[in-house]
Protein backbone atom coordinates (compact mmCIF):
# COMPACT_ATOMS: atom_id res chain seq x y z
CA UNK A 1 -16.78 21.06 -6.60
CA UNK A 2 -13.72 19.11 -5.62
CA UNK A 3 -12.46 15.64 -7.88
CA UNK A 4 -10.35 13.09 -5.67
CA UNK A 5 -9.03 9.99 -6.72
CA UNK A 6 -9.07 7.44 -3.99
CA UNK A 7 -6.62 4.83 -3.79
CA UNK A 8 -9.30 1.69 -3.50
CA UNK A 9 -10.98 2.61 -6.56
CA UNK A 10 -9.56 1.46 -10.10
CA UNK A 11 -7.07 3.89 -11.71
CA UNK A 12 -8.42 7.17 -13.38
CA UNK A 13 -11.91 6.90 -11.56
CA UNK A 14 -12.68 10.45 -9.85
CA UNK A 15 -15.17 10.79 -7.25
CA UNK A 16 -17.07 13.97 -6.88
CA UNK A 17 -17.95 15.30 -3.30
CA UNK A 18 -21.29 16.86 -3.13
CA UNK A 19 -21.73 20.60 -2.90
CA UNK A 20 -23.64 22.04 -0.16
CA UNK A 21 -26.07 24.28 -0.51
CA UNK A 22 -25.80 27.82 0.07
CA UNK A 23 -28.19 28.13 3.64
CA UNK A 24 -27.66 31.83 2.99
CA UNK A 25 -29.01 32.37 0.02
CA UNK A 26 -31.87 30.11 0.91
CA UNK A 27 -33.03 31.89 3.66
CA UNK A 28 -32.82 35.43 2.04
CA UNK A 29 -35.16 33.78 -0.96
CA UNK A 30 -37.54 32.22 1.83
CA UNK A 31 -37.93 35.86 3.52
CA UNK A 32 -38.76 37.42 0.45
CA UNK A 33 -41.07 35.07 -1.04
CA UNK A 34 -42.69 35.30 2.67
CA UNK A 35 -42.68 39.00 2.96
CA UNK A 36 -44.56 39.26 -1.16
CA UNK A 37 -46.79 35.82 0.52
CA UNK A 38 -47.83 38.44 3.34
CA UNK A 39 -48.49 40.92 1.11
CA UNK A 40 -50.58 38.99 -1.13
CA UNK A 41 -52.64 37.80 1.26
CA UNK A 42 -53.03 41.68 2.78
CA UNK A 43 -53.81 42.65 -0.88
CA UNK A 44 -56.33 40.09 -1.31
CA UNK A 45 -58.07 40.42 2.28
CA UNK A 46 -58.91 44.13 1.65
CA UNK A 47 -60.22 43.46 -2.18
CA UNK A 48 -62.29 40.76 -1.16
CA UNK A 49 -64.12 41.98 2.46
CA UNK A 50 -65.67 39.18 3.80
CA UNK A 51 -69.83 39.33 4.22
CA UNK A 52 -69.97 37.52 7.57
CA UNK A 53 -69.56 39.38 11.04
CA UNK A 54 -69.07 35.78 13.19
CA UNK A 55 -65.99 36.20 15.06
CA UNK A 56 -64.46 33.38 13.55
CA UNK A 57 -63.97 35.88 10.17
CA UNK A 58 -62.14 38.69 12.03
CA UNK A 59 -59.12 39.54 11.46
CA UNK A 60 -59.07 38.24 8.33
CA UNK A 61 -56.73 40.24 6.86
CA UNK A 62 -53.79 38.43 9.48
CA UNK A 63 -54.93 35.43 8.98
CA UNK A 64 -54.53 35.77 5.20
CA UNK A 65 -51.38 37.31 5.61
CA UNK A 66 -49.69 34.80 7.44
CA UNK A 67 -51.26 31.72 5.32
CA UNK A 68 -49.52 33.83 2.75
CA UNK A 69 -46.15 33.95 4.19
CA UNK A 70 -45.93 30.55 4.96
CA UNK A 71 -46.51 29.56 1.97
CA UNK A 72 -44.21 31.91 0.12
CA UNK A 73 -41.71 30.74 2.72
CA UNK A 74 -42.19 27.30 2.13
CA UNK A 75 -42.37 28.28 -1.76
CA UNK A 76 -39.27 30.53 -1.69
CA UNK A 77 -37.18 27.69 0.00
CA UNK A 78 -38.06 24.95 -2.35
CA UNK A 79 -37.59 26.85 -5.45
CA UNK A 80 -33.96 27.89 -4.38
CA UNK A 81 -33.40 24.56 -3.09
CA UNK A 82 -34.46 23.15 -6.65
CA UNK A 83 -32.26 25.79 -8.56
CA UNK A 84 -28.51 25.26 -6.61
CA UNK A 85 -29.72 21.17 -7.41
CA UNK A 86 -29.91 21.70 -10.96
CA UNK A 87 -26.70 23.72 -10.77
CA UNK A 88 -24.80 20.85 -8.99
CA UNK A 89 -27.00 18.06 -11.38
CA UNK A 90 -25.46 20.16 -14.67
CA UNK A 91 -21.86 20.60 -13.42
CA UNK A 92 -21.98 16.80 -13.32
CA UNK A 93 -23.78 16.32 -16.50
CA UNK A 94 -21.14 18.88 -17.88
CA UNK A 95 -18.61 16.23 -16.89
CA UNK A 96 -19.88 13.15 -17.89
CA UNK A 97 -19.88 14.79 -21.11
CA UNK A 98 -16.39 15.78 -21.27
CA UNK A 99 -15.51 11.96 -19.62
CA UNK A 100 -17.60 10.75 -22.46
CA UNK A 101 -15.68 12.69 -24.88
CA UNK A 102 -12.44 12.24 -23.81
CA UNK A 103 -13.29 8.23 -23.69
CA UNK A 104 -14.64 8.24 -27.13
CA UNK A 105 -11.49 9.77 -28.95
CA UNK A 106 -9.52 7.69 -27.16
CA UNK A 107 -11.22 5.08 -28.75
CA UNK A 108 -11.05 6.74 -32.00
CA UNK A 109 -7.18 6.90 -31.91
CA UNK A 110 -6.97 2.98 -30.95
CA UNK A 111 -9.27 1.87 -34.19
């Protein structure tokens, strides 16, 4: 996270530019969560055999597996989308804080 002080802004006032997120790391979480999604749904299409013989309920066992990797793809994403946020939303909190801080003894010395 980089501060800059620009010059059209009032003395002392630091901007923060965002942080992107890590693509990387994203799409390693996605795969996994997709790959245990797959295996879920495997898992749960041979412990639960389906009664009917219509050809609409063959292959089960792919179908379920892919419903299950896109959601733990889509799942995967979001939650490591949602963590690197709250990283970036505390770092700022963390300086607020400190700004607060800093402000308040200063106002502490002036009394």
């Amino acid at each position: 996270m980089t501060m800059k002080v620009y010059p059209h802004h009032p003395p002392g006032v630091l901007t923060i530019k965002a942080k992107q997120m890590n693509a990387k790391l994203i799409a390693f979480s996605s795969i996994v969560t997709a790959f245990l999604g797959a295996g879920i749904g495997f898992i749960i299409a041979y412990l639960l055999p389906c009664p009917y013989t219509s050809s609409m309920y063959k292959d089960l066992a792919q179908k379920y597996a892919i419903i299950g990797g896109v959601a733990g793809l889509l799942i995967g994403s979001s939650q490591e989308m949602v963590r690197e946020l709250k990283q970036e939303r505390d770092a700022e909190e963390e300086l607020l804080r400190d700004l607060d801080k800093a402000i308040r003894s200063n106002t502490n010395k002036e009394k």
